[in-house]
C-alpha atoms as a PDB file:
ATOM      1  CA  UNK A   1     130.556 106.891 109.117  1.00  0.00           C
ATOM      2  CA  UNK A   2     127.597 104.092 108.942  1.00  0.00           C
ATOM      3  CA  UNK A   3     126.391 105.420 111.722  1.00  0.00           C
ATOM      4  CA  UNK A   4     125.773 108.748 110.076  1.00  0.00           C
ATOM      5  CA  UNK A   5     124.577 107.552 107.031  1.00  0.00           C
ATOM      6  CA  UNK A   6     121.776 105.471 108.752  1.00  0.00           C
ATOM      7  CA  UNK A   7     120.910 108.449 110.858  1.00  0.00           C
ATOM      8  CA  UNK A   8     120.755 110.691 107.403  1.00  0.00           C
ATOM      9  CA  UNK A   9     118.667 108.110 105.902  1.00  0.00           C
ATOM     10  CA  UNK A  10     116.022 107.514 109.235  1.00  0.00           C
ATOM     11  CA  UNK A  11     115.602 111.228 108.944  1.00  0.00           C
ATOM     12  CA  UNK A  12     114.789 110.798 104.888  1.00  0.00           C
ATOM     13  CA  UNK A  13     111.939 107.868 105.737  1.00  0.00           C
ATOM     14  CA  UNK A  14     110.552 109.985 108.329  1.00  0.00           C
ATOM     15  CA  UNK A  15     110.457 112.993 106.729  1.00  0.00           C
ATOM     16  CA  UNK A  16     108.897 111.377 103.401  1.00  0.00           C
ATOM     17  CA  UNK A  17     106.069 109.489 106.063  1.00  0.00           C
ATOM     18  CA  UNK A  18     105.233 112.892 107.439  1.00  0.00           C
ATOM     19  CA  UNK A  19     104.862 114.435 104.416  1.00  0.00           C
ATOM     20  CA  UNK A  20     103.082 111.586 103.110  1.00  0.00           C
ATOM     21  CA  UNK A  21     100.318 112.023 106.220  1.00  0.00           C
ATOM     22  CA  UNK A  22     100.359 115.927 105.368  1.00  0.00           C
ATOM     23  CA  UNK A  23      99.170 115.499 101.430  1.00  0.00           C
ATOM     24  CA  UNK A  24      96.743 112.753 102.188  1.00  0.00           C
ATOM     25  CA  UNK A  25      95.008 113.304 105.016  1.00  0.00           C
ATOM     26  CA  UNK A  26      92.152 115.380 104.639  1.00  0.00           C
ATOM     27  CA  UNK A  27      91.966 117.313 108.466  1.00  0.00           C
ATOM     28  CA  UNK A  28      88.266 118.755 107.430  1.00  0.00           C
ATOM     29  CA  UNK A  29      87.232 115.663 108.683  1.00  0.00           C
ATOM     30  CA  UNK A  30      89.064 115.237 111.840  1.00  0.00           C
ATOM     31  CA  UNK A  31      87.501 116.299 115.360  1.00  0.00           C
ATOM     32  CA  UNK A  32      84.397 116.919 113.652  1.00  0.00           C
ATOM     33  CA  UNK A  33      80.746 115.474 115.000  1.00  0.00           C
ATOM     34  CA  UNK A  34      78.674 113.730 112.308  1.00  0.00           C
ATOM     35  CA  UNK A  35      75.445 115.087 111.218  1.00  0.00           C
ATOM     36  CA  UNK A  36      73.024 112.972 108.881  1.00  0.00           C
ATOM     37  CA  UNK A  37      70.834 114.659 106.091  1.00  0.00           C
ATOM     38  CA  UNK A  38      68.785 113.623 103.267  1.00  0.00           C
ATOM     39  CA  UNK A  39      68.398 115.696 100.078  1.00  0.00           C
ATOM     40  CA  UNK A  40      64.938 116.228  99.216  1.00  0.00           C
ATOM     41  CA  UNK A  41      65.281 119.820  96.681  1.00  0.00           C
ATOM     42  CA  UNK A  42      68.170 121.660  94.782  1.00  0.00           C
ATOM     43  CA  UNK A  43      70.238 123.571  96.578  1.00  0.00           C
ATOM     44  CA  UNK A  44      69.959 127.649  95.616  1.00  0.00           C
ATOM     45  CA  UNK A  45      72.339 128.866  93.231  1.00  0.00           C
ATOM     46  CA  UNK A  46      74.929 131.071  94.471  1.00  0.00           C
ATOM     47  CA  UNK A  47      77.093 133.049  92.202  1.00  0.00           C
ATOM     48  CA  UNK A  48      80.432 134.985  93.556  1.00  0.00           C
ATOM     49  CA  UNK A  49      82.827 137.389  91.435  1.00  0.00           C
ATOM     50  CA  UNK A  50      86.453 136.181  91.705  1.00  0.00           C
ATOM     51  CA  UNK A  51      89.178 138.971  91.662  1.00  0.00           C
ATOM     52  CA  UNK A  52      90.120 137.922  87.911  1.00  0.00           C
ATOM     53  CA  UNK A  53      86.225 138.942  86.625  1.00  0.00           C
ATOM     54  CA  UNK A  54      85.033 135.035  86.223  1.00  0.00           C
ATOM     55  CA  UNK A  55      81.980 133.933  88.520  1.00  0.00           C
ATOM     56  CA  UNK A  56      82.403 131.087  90.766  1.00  0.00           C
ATOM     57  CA  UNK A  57      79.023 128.823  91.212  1.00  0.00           C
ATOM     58  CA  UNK A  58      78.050 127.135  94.467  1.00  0.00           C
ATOM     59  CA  UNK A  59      74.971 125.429  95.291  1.00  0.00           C
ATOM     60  CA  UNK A  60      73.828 126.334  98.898  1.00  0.00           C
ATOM     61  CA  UNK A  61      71.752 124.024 101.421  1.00  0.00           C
ATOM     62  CA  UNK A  62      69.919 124.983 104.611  1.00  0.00           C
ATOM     63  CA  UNK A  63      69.038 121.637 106.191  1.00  0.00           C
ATOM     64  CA  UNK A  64      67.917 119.848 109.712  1.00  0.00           C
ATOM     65  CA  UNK A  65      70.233 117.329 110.109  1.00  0.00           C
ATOM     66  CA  UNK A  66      70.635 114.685 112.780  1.00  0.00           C
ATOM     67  CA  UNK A  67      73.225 112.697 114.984  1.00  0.00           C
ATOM     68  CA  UNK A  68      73.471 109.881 116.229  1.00  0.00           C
ATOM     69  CA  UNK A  69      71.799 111.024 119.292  1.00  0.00           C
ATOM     70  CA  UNK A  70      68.810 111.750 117.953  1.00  0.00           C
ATOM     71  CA  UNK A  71      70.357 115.425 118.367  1.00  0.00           C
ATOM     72  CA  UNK A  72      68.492 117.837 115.647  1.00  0.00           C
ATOM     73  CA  UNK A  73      70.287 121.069 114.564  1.00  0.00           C
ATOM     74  CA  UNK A  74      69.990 123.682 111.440  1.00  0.00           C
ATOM     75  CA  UNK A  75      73.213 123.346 109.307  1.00  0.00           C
ATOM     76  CA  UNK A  76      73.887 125.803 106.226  1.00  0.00           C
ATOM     77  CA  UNK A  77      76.762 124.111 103.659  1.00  0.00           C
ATOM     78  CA  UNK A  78      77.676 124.358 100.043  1.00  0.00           C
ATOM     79  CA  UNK A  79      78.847 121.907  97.315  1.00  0.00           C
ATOM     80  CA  UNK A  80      80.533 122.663  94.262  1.00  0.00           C
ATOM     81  CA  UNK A  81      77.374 120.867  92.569  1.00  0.00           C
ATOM     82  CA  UNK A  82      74.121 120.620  92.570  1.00  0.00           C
ATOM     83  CA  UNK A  83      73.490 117.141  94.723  1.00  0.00           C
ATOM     84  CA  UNK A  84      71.061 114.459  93.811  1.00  0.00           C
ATOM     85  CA  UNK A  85      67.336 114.598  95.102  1.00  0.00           C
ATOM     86  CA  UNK A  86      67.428 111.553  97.892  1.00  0.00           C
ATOM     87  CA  UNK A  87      71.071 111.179  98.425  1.00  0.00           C
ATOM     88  CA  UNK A  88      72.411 110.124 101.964  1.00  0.00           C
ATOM     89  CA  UNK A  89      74.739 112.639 103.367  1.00  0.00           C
ATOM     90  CA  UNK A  90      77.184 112.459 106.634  1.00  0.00           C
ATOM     91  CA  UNK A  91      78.167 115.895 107.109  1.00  0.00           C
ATOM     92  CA  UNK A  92      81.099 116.876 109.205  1.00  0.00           C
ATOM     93  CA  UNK A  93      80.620 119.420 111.332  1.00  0.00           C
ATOM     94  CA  UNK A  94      83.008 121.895 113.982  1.00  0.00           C
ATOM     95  CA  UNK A  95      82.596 123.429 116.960  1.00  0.00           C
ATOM     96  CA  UNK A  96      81.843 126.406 115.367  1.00  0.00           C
ATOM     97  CA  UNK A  97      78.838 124.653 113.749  1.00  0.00           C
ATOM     98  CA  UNK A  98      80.137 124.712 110.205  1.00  0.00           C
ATOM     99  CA  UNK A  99      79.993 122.289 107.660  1.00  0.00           C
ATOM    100  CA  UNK A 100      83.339 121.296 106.995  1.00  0.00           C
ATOM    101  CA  UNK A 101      83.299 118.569 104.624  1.00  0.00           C
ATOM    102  CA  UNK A 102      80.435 115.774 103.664  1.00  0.00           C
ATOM    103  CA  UNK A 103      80.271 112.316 102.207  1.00  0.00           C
ATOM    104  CA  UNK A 104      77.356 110.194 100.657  1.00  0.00           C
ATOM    105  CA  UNK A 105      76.092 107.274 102.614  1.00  0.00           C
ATOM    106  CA  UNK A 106      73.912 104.587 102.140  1.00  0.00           C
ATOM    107  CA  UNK A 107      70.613 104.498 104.230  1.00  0.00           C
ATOM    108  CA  UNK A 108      71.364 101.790 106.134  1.00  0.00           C
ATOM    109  CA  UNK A 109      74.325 103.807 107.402  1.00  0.00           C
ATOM    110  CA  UNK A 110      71.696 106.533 108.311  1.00  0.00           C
ATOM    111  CA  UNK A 111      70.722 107.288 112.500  1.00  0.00           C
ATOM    112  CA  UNK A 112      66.959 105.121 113.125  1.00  0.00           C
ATOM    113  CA  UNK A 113      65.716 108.768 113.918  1.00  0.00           C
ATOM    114  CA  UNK A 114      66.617 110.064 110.578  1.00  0.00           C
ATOM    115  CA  UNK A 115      65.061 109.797 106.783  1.00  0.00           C
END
């Protein structure tokens, strides 16, 4: 019977771990290679219709970012916000070369090639 219950309970803890990993890991950022940018203009204004009539707007950026290579390559991503003039960026990127996700860094974090 203890047995049982200590089996019922291992499957609880491991359950609530996995589902734990599922909600907080964000997977846009796994397997992805690191591209560096700096922002030096706005991003252009993009407007789409949602199926309910309201209008979704997206800023979208066409940049030359950088590895840490020294590997150059175009990248096209959008934010939900227009992003400050000089900002740091790391972009994430796929195989498929698309912008999956992005964080702000500090210069110092930036490839010598870049900025």
């Amino acid at each position: 019977m203890k047995k049982g219950l200590f089996i019922f309970l291992g499957i609880i803890v491991i359950l609530a771990g996995a589902s734990y990993a599922v909600l907080t890991l964000d997977f846009n950022r796994f397997n992805k290679e690191s591209y560096y940018i700096q922002i030096t203009q706005d991003g252009e204004k993009l407007e789409d219709r949602l199926d309910n009539g309201e209008t979704m707007v997206r800023y979208g950026y066409k940049v030359d970012a950088i590895n840490e290579d020294g590997k150059h390559k175009e990248l096209e991503f959008s934010a939900n916000k227009q992003l400050r003039k000089g900002a740091y960026l790391m972009l994430y990127v796929n195989k498929e070369d698309e912008v999956t996700s992005y964080d702000e860094v500090s210069k110092k974090d930036m490839p010598k090639d870049a900025s």
